[in-house]
N, C-alpha and C. Protein backbone atom coordinates (compact mmCIF):
# COMPACT_ATOMS: atom_id res chain seq x y z
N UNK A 1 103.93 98.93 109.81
CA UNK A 1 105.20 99.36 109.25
C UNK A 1 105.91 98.17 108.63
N UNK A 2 106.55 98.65 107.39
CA UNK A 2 106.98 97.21 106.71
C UNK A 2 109.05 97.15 107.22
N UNK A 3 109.34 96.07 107.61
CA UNK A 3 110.23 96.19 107.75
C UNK A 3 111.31 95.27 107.06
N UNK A 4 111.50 96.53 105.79
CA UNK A 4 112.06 96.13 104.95
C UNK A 4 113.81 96.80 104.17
N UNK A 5 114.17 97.46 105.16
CA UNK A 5 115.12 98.19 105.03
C UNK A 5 116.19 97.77 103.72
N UNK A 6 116.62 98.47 102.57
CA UNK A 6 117.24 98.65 102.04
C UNK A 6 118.17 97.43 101.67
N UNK A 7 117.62 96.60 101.73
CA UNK A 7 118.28 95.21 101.22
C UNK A 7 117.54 94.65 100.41
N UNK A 8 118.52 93.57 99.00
CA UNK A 8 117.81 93.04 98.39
C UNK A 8 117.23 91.65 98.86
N UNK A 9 115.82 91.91 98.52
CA UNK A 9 115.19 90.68 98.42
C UNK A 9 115.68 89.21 98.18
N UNK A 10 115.62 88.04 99.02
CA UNK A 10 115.60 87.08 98.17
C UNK A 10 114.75 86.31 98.66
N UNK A 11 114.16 85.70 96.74
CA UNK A 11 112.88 84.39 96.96
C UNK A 11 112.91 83.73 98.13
N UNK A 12 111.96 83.52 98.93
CA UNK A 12 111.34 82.24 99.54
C UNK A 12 111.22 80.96 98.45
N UNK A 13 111.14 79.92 98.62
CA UNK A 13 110.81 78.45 98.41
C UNK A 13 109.09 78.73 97.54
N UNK A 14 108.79 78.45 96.58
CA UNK A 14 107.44 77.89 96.14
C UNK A 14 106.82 77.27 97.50
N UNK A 15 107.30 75.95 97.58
CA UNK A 15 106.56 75.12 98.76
C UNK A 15 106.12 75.91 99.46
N UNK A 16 107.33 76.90 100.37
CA UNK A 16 107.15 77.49 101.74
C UNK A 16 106.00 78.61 101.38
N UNK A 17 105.89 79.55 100.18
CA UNK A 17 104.75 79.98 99.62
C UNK A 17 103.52 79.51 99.87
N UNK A 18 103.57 78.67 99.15
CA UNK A 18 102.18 77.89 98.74
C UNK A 18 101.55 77.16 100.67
N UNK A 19 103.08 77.29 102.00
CA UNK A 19 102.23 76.90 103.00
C UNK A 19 101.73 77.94 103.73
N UNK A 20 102.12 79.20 103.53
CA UNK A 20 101.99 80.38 104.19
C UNK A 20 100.59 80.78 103.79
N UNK A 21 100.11 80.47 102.24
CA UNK A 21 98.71 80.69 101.67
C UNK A 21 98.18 80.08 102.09
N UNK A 22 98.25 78.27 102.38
CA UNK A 22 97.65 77.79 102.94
C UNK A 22 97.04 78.14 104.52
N UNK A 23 97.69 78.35 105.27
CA UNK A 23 98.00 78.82 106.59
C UNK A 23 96.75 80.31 106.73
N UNK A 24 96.93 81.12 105.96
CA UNK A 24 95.81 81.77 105.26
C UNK A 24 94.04 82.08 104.94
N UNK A 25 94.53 80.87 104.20
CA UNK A 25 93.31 80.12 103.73
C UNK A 25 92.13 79.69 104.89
N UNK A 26 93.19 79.33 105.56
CA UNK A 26 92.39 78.40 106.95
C UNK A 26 92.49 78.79 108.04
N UNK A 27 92.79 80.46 107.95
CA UNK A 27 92.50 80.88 109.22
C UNK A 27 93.58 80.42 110.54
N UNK A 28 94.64 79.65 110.22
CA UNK A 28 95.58 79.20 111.36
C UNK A 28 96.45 80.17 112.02
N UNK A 29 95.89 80.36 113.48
CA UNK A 29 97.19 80.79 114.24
C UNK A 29 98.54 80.29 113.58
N UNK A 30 99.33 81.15 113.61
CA UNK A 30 100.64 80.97 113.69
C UNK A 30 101.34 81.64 114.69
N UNK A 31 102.47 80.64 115.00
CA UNK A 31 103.94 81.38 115.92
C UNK A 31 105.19 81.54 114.79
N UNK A 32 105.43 82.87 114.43
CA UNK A 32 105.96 83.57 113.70
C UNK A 32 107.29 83.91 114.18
N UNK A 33 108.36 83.64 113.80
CA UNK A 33 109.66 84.07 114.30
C UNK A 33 110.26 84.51 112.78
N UNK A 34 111.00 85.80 113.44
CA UNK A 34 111.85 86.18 112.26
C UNK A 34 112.91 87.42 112.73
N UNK A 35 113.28 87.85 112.10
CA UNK A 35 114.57 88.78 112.36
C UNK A 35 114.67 90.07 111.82
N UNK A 36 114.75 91.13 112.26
CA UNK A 36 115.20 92.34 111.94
C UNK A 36 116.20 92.85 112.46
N UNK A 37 117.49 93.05 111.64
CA UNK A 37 118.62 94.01 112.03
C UNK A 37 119.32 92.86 112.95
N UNK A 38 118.94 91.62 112.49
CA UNK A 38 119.53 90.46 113.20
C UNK A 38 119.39 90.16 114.70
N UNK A 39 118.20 91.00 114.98
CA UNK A 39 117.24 90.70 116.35
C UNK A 39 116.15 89.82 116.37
N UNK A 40 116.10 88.48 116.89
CA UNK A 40 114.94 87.76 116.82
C UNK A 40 113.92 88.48 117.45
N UNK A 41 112.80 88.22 116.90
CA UNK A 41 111.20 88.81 117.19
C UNK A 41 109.99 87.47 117.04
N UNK A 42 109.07 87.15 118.06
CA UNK A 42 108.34 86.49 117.26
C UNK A 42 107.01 87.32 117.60
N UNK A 43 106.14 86.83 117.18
CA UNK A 43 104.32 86.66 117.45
C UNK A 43 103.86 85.56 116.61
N UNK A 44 102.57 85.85 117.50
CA UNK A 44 101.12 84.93 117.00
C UNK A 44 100.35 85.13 116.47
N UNK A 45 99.90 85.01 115.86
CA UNK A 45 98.47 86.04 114.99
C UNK A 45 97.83 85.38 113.44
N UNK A 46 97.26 85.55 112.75
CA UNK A 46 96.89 84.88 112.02
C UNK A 46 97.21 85.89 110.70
N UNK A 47 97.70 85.15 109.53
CA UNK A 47 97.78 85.83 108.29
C UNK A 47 96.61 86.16 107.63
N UNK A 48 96.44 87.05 107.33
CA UNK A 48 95.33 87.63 106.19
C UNK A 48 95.38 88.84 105.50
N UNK A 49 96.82 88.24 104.63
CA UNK A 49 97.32 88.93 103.15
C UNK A 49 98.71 88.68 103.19
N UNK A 50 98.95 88.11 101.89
CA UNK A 50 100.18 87.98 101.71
C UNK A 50 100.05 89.07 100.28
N UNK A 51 101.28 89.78 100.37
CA UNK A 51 101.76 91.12 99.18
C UNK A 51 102.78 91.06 98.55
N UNK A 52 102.75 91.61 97.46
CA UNK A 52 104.38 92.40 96.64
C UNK A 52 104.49 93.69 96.95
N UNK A 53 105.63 94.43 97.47
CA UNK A 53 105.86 95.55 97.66
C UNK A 53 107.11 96.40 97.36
N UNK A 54 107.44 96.86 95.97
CA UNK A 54 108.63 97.72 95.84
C UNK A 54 109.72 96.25 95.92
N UNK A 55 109.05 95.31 95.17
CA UNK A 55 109.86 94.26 94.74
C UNK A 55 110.26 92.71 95.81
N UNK A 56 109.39 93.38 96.79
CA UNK A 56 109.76 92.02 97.80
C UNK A 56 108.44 92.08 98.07
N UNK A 57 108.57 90.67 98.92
CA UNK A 57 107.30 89.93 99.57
C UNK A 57 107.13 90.37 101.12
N UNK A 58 105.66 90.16 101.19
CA UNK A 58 105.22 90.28 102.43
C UNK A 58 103.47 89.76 103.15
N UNK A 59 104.15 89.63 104.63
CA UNK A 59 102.41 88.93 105.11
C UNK A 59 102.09 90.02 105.75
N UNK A 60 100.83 89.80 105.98
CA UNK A 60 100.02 91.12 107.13
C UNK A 60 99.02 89.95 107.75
N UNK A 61 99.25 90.21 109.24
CA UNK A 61 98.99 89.09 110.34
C UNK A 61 97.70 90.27 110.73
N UNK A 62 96.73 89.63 111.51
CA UNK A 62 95.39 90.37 111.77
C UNK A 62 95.55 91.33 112.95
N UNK A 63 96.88 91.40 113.29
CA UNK A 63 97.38 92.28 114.48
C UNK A 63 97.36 93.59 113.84
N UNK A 64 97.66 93.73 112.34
CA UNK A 64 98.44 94.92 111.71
C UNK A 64 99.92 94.74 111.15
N UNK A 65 100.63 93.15 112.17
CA UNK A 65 101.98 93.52 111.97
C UNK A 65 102.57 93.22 110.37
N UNK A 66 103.03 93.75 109.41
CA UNK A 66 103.37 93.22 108.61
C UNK A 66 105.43 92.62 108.15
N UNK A 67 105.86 91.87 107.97
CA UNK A 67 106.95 91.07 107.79
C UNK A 67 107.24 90.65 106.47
N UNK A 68 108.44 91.14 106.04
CA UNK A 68 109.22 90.53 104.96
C UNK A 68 109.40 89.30 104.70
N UNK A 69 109.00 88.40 104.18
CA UNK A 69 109.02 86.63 103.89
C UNK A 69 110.46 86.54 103.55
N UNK A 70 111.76 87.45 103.55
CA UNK A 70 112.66 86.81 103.66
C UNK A 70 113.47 86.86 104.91
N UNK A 71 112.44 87.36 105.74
CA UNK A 71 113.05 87.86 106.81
C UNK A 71 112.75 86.85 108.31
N UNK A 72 111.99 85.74 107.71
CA UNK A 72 111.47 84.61 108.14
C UNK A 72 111.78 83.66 108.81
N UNK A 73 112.38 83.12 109.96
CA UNK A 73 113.03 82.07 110.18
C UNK A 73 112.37 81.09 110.46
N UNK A 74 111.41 80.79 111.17
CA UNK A 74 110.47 80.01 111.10
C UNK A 74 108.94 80.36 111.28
N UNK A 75 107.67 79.63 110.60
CA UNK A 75 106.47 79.65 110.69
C UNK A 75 105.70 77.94 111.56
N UNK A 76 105.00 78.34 112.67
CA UNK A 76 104.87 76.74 113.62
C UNK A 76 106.00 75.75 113.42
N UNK A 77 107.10 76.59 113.55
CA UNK A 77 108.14 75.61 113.38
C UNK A 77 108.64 75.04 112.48
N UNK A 78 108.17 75.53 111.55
CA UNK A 78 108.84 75.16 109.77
C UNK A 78 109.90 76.40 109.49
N UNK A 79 111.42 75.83 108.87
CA UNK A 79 112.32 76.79 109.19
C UNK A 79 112.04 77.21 107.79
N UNK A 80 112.16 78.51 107.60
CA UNK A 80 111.82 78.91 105.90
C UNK A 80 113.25 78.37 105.23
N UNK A 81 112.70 78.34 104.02
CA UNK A 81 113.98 77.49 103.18
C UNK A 81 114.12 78.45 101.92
N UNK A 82 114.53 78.75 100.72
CA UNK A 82 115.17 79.66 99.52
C UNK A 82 114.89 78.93 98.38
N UNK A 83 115.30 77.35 98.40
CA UNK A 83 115.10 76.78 96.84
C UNK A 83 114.27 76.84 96.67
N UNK A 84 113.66 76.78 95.30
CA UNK A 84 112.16 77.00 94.46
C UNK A 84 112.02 75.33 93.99
């Protein structure tokens, strides 16, 4: 389930992009923290797919779970950031 409720999107960072693919790429566990409805949530799990969907971004972790990249607060402890 995408949880993406009725708000607009905003960009993630290039960088923070380009580490999430990386992260990807190589198969790395991650500890995933992020927020819905202004409830922290985290897990662990590994990315394998990052998407566009109805105008926003998103990962799909090998659990199933999938997450809004602006909805992100931190990835292994990297706090997501906005500038490009």
């Amino acid at each position: 389930m995408m949880n993406s409720k009725n708000t607009t999107y905003q960009s993630i960072s290039c960088s923070y992009y380009d580490q999430l693919e990386a992260y990807a790429t190589q198969k790395t566990r991650c500890s995933i923290v992020w927020k819905v409805n202004g409830i922290e949530q985290s897990v662990d799990g590994v990315i394998v797919d990052l998407f566009a969907h109805n105008g926003a971004e998103f990962l799909k972790l090998d659990s199933g779970t999938v997450i809004r990249l602006d909805h992100i607060v931190s990835v292994n402890g990297i706090v997501l950031n906005y500038a490009c």
